[in-house]
Protein backbone atom coordinates (compact mmCIF):
# COMPACT_ATOMS: atom_id res chain seq x y z
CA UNK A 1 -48.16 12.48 -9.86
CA UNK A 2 -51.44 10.54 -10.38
CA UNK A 3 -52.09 10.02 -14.06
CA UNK A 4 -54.90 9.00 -15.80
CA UNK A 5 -54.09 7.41 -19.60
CA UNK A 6 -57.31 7.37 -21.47
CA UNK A 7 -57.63 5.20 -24.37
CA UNK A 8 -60.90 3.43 -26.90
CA UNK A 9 -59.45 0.02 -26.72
CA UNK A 10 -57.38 -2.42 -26.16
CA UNK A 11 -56.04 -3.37 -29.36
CA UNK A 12 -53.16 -2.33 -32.16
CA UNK A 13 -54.07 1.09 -33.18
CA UNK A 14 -51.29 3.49 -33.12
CA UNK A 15 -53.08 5.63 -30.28
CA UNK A 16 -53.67 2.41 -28.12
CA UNK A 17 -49.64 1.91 -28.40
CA UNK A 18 -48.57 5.15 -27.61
CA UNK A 19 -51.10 5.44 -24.48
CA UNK A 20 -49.23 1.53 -23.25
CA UNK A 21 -45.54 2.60 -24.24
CA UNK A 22 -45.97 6.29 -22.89
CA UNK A 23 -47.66 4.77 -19.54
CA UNK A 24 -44.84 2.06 -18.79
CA UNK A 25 -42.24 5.42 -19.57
CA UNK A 26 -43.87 7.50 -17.28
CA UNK A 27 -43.99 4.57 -14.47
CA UNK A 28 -40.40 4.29 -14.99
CA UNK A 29 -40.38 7.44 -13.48
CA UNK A 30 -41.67 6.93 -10.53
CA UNK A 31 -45.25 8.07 -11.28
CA UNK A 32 -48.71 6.79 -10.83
CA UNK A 33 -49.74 6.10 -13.79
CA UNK A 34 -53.58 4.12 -14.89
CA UNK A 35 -54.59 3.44 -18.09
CA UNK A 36 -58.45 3.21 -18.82
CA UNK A 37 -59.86 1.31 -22.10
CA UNK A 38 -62.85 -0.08 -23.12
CA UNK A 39 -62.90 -3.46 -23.16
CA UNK A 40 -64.60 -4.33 -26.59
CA UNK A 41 -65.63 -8.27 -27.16
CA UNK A 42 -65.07 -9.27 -24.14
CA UNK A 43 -61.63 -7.92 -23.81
CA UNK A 44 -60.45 -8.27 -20.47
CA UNK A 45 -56.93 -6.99 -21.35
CA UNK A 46 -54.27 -5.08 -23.72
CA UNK A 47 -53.09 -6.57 -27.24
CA UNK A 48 -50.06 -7.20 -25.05
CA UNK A 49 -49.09 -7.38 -21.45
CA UNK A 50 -48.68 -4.16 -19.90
CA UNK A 51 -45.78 -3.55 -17.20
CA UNK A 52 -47.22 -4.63 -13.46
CA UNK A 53 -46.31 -0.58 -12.37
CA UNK A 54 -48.78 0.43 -14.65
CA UNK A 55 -52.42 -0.12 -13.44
CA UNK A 56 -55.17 -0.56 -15.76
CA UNK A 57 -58.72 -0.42 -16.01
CA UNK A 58 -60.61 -2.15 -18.87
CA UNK A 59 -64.23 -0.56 -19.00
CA UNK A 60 -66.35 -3.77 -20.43
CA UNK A 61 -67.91 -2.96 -23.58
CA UNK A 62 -70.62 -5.80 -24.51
CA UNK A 63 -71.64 -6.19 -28.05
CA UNK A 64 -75.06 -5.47 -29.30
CA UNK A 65 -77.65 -7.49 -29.60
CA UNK A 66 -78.30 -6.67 -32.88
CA UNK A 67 -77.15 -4.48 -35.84
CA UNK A 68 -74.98 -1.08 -34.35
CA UNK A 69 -74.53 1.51 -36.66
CA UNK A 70 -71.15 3.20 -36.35
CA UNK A 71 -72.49 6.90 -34.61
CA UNK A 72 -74.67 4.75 -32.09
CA UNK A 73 -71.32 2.77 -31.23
CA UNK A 74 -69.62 5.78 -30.87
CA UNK A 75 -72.49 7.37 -28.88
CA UNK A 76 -72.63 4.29 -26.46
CA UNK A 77 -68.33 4.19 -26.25
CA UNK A 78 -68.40 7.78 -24.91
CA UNK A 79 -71.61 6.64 -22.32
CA UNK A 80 -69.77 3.28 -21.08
CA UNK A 81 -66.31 4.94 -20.68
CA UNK A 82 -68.06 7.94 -18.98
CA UNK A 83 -70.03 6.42 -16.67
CA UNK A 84 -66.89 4.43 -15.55
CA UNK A 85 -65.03 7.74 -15.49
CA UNK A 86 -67.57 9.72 -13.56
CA UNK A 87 -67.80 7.00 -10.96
CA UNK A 88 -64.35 6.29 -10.19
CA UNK A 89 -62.27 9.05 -11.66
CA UNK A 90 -61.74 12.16 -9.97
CA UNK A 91 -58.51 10.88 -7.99
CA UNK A 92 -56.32 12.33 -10.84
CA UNK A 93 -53.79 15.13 -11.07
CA UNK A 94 -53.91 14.74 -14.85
CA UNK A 95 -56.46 13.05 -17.18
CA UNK A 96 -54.53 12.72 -20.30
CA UNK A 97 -56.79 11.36 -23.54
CA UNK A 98 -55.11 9.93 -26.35
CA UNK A 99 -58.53 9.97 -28.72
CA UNK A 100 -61.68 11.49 -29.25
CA UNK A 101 -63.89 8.98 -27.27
CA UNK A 102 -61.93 9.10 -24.27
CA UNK A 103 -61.85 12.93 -24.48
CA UNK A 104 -65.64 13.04 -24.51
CA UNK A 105 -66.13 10.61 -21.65
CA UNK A 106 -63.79 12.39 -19.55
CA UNK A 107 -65.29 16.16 -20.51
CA UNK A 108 -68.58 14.34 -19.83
CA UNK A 109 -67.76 13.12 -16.49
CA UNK A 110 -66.57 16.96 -15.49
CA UNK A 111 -62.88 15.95 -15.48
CA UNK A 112 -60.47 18.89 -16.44
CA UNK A 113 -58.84 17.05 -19.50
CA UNK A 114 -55.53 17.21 -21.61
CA UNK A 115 -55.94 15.62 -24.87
CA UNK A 116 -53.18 14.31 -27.64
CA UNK A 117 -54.20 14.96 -31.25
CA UNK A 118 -52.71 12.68 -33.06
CA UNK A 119 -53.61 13.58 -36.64
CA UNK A 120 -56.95 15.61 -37.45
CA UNK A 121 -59.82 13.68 -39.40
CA UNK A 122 -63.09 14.50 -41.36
CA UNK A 123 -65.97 12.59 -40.86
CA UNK A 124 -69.11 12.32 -42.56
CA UNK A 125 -70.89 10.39 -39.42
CA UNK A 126 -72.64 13.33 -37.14
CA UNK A 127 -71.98 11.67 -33.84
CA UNK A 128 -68.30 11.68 -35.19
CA UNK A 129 -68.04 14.59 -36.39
CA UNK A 130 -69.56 16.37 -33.09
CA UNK A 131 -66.87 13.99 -31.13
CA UNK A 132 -63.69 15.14 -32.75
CA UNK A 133 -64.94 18.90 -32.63
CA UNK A 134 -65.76 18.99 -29.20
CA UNK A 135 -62.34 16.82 -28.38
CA UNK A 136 -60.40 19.38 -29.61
CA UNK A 137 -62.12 22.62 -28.29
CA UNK A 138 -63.48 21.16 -24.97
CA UNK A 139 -60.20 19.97 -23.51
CA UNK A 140 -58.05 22.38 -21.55
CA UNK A 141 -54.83 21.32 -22.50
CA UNK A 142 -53.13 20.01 -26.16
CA UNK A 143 -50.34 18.07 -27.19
CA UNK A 144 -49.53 17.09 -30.45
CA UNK A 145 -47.13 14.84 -31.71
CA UNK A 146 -45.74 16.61 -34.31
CA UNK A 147 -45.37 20.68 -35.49
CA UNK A 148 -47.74 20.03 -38.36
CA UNK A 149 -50.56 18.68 -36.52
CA UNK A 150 -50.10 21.55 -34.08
CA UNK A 151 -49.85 23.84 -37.08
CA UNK A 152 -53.35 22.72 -37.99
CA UNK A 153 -54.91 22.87 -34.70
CA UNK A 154 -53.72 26.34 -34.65
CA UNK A 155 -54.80 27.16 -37.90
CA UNK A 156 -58.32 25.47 -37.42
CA UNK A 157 -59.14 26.57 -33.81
CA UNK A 158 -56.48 29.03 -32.76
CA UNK A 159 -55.42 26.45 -30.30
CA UNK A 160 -51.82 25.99 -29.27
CA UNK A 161 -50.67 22.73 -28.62
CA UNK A 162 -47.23 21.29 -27.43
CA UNK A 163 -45.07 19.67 -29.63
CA UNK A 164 -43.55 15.95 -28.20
CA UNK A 165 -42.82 13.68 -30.50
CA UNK A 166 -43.85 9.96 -30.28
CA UNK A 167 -41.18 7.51 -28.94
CA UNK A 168 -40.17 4.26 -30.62
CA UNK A 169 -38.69 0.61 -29.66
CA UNK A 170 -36.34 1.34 -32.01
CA UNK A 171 -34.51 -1.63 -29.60
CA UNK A 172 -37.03 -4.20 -30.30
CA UNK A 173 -36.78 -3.72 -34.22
CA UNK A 174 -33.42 -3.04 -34.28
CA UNK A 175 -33.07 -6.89 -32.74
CA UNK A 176 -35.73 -8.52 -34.94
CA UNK A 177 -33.46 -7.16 -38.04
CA UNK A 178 -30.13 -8.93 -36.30
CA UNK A 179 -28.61 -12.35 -36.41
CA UNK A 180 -30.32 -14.24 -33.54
CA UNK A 181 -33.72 -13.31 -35.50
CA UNK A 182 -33.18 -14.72 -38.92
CA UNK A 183 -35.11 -17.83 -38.06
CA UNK A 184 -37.93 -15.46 -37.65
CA UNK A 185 -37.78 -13.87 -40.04
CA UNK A 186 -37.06 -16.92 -42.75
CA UNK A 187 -40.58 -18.44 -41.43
CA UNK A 188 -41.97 -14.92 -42.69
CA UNK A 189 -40.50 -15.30 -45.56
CA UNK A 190 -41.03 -18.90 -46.30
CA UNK A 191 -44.75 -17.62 -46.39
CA UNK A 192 -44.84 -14.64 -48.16
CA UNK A 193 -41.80 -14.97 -50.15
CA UNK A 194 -40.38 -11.09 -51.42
CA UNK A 195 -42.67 -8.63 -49.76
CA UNK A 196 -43.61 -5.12 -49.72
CA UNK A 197 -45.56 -4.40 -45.90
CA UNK A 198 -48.02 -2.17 -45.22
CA UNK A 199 -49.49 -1.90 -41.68
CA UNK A 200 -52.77 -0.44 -40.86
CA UNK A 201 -55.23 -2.27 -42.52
CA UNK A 202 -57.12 -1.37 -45.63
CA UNK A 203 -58.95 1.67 -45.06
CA UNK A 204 -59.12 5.39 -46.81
CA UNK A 205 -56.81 6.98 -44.51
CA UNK A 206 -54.11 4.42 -45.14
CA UNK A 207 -54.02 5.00 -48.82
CA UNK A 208 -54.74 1.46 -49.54
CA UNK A 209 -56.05 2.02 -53.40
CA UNK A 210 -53.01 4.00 -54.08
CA UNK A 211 -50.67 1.31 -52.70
CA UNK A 212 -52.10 -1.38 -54.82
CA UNK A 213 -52.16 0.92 -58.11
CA UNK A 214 -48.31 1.46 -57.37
CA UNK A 215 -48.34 -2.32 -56.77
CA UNK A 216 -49.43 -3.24 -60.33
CA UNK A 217 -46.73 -0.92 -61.81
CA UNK A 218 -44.23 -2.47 -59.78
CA UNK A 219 -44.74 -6.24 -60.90
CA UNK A 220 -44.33 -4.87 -64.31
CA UNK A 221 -40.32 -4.86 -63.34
CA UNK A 222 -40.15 -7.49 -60.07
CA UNK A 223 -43.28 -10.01 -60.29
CA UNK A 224 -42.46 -11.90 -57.89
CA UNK A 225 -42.66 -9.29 -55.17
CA UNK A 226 -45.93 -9.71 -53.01
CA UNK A 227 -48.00 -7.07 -51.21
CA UNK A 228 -48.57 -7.80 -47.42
CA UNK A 229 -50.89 -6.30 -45.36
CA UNK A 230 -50.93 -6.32 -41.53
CA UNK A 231 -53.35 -5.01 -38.88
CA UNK A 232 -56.79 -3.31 -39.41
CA UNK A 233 -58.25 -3.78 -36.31
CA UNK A 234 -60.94 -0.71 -36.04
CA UNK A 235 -64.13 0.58 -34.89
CA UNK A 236 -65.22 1.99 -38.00
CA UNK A 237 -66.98 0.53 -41.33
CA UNK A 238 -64.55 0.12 -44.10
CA UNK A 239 -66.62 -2.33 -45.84
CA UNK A 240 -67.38 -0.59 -48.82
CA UNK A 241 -63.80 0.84 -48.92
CA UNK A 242 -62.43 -2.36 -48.86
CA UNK A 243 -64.55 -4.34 -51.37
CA UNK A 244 -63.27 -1.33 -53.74
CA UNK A 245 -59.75 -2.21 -52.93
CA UNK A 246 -60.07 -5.66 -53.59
CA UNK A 247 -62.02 -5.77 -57.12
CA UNK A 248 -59.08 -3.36 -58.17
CA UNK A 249 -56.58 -5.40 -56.56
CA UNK A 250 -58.63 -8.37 -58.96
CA UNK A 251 -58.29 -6.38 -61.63
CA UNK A 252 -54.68 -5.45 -62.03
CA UNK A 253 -53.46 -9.04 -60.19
CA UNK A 254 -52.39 -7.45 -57.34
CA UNK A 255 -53.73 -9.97 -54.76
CA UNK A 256 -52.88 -8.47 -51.58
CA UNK A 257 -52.13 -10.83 -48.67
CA UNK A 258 -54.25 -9.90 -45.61
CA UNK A 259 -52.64 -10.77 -42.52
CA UNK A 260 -55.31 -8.41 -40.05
CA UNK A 261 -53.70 -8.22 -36.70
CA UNK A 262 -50.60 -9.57 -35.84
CA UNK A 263 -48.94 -11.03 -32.75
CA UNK A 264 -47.38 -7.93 -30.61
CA UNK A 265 -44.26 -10.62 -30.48
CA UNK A 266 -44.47 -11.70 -33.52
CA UNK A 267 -44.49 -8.11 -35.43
CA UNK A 268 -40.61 -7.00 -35.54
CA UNK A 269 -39.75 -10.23 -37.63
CA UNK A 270 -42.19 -9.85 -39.78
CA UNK A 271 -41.21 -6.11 -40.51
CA UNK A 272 -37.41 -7.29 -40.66
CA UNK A 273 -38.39 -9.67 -43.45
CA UNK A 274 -40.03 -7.15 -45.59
CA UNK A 275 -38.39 -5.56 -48.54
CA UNK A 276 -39.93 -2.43 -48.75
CA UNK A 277 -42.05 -0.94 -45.86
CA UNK A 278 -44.94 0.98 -47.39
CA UNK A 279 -46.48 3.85 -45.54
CA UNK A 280 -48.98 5.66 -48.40
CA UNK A 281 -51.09 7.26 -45.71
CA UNK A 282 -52.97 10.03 -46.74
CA UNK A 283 -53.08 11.67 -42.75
CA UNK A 284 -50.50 11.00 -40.46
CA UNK A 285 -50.03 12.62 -37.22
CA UNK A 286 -45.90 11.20 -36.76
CA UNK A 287 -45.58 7.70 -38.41
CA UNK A 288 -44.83 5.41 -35.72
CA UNK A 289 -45.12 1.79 -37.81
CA UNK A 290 -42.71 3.19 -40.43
CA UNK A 291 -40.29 4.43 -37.51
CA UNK A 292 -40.08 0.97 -36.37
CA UNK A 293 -39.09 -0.49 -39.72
CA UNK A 294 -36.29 2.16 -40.01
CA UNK A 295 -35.29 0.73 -36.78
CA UNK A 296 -35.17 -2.60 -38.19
CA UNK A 297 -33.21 -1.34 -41.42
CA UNK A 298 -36.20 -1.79 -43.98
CA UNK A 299 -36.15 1.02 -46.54
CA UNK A 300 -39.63 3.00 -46.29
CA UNK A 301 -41.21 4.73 -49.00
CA UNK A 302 -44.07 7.20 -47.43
CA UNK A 303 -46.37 9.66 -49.35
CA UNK A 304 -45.12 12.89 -49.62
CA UNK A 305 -46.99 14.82 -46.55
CA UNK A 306 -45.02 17.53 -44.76
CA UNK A 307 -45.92 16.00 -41.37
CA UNK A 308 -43.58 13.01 -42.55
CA UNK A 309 -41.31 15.42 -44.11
CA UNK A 310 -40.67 17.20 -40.95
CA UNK A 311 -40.44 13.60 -38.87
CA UNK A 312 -38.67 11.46 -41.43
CA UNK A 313 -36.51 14.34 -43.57
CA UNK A 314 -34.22 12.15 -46.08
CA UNK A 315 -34.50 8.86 -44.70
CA UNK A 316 -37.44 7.83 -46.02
CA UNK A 317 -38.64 7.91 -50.34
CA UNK A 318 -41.36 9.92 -50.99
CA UNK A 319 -44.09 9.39 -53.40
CA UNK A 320 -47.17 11.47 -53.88
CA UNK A 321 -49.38 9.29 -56.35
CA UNK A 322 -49.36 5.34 -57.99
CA UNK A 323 -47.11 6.59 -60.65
CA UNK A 324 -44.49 8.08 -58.05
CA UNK A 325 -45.06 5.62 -55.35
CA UNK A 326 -44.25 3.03 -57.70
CA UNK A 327 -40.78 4.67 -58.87
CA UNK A 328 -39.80 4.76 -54.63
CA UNK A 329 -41.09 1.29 -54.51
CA UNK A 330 -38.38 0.51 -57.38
CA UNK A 331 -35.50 2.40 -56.18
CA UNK A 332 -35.85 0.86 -52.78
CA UNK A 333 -35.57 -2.80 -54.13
CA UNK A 334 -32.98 -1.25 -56.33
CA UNK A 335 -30.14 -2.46 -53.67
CA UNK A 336 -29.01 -1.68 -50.19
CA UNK A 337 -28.75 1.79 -49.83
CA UNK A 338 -26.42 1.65 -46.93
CA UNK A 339 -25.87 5.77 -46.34
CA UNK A 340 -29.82 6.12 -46.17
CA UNK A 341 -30.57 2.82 -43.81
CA UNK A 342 -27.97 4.35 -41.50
CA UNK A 343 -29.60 7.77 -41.45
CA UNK A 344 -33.10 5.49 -40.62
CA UNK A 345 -31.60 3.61 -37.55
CA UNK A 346 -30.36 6.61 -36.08
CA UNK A 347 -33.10 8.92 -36.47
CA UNK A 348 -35.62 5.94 -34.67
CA UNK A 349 -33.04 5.33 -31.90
CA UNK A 350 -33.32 9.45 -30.91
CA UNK A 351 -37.01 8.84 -30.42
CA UNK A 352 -37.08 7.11 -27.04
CA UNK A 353 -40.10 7.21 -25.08
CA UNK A 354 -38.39 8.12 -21.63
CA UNK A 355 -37.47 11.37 -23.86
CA UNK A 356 -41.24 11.48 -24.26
CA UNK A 357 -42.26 10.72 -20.66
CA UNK A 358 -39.98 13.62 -19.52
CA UNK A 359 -41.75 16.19 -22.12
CA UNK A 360 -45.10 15.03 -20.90
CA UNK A 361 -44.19 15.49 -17.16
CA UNK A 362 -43.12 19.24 -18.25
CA UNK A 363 -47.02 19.82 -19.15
CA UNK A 364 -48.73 17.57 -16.40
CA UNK A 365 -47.01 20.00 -14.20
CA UNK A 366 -48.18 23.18 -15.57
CA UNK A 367 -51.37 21.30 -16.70
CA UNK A 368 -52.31 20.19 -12.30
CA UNK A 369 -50.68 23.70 -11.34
């Protein structure tokens, strides 16, 4: 089949590395598979190289001249990507999009689209607001990656949506956490010293302020134990969110450690050296960062959601608030909890993405028919 993979850029969001791993699974298969980006900066290429049987189109994005306020950007992402799609697009079978910006470029460009939701939002910004709404009642197909997304797709629009869960290179952790990468990992650690890691960034949806309140309690008992926090690369304005986050942080001594983005390479040794891995989020659509610390045997303590109930079950702590975050945090670093890290590894190893790239084949089929 000819696929299209439509993504909003071409660095580490979760969407951006499902689209690249769920591509490279698909042209394992022996399908035609391109994957179309914007190219934002000046990008000229993914956050990391991308198999040679995938093709791949980066859309250049220029930045403004002067100050862009985050609906115009979105308004002028959907235009640019578009344009692109409407020009050179239509040679498709399927035109899959993994986000809200691609969907409306390709809806735009009169392309019959599918469309992923990966976790439902609510935005304040009109432009954004009209994008998700029309991404998710425009497009003629739905997948989600998990029953509890789909449940509120069907509960919000009466839409149903197939269930596929995300993949994981459980393979790539898994090795990061073994012998050959202790050197690795010790360089992580000769930086940060004990560590709890959060990926993501600091921003609302990642439950940042929560994370560092549960932070504070912990030093009471281990205050040695830093705070880490990796990625954060994003279209949107978390300014204000972040200055927040960092005065409290001030306040109660937290001091996180801001890494921003990290080297694709470079990212399973730093998760191997963690402690804890720390996934407060307060929407998730599956959970694909803390999957890949499982994988590496790094104990997890998520926020109680029932999306990452129904994905992560009893190998993962729960916490729903500071207070009860705090106590997970605790019990992790408690000592090697070797029944639970077992349960972790296994559960990421099921989650292949050539399991995934067979599901989606199912619905590109029925999707072109």
């Amino acid at each position: 089949m000819r696929i299209a993979l439509l993504t909003y850029s071409t660095r580490p969001r979760g969407g951006v590395v499902h689209t690249l791993a769920l591509a490279e699974a698909l042209a394992a298969q022996r399908q035609s598979v391109t994957v179309w980006t914007l190219g934002r900066g000046g990008d000229g290429g993914f956050f990391r190289p991308v198999d040679p049987a995938v093709a791949v189109r980066v859309v250049p994005f220029p930045d403004p001249e002067g100050d862009e306020s985050v609906g115009a950007r979105i308004v002028r992402s959907i235009a640019t990507l578009r344009d692109a799609l409407a020009a050179d697009g239509h040679g498709y079978d399927v035109v899959h999009a993994q986000d809200c910006i691609s969907a409306n470029a390709a809806l735009d460009a009169g392309l019959p689209v599918l469309r992923t939701v990966h976790h439902l939002d609510t935005f304040t910004t009109p432009q954004l607001a009209a994008c998700h709404e029309k991404a998710i009642v425009r497009p003629q197909g739905h997948v989600c990656v998990s029953a509890a997304v789909a449940a509120e797709v069907r509960a919000g629009w009466g839409i149903d949506a197939t269930v596929i869960p995300n993949g994981v290179e459980a393979a790539r952790f898994a090795a990061a956490a073994g012998p050959a990468a202790e050197p690795a990992r010790d360089v992580w650690r000769a930086q940060l010293g004990r560590f709890v890691l959060a990926v993501g960034g600091i921003e609302p949806r990642k439950g940042t302020l929560d994370l560092v309140e549960a932070m504070a309690l912990v030093r009471r008992a281990a205050p040695d134990l830093a705070l880490v926090v990796a990625g954060g690369e994003t279209l949107f304005d978390y300014r204000p969110y972040r200055a927040a986050v960092e005065a409290r942080a001030a306040e109660l001594g937290v001091r996180p450690v801001v890494l921003g983005p990290v080297d694709h390479a470079a990212l399973p040794s730093l998760v191997a050296a963690a402690d804890v891995f720390a996934f407060p989020s307060t929407k998730e659509g599956f959970g694909l960062a803390a999957m890949e610390a499982l994988a590496a045997g790094v104990p997890v303590v998520a926020r109680d959601l029932p999306v990452l109930r129904e994905v992560f079950g009893g190998s993962v702590r729960y916490g729903s608030d500071p207070a009860t975050l705090a106590d997970a945090l605790l019990a992790a670093l408690g000592g090697p909890d070797t029944g639970r890290a077992a349960a972790g590894r296994k559960l990421a190893a099921r989650h292949t993405w050539e399991a995934a790239a067979r599901a989606h084949l199912g619905v590109y089929e029925r999707f072109a028919g």
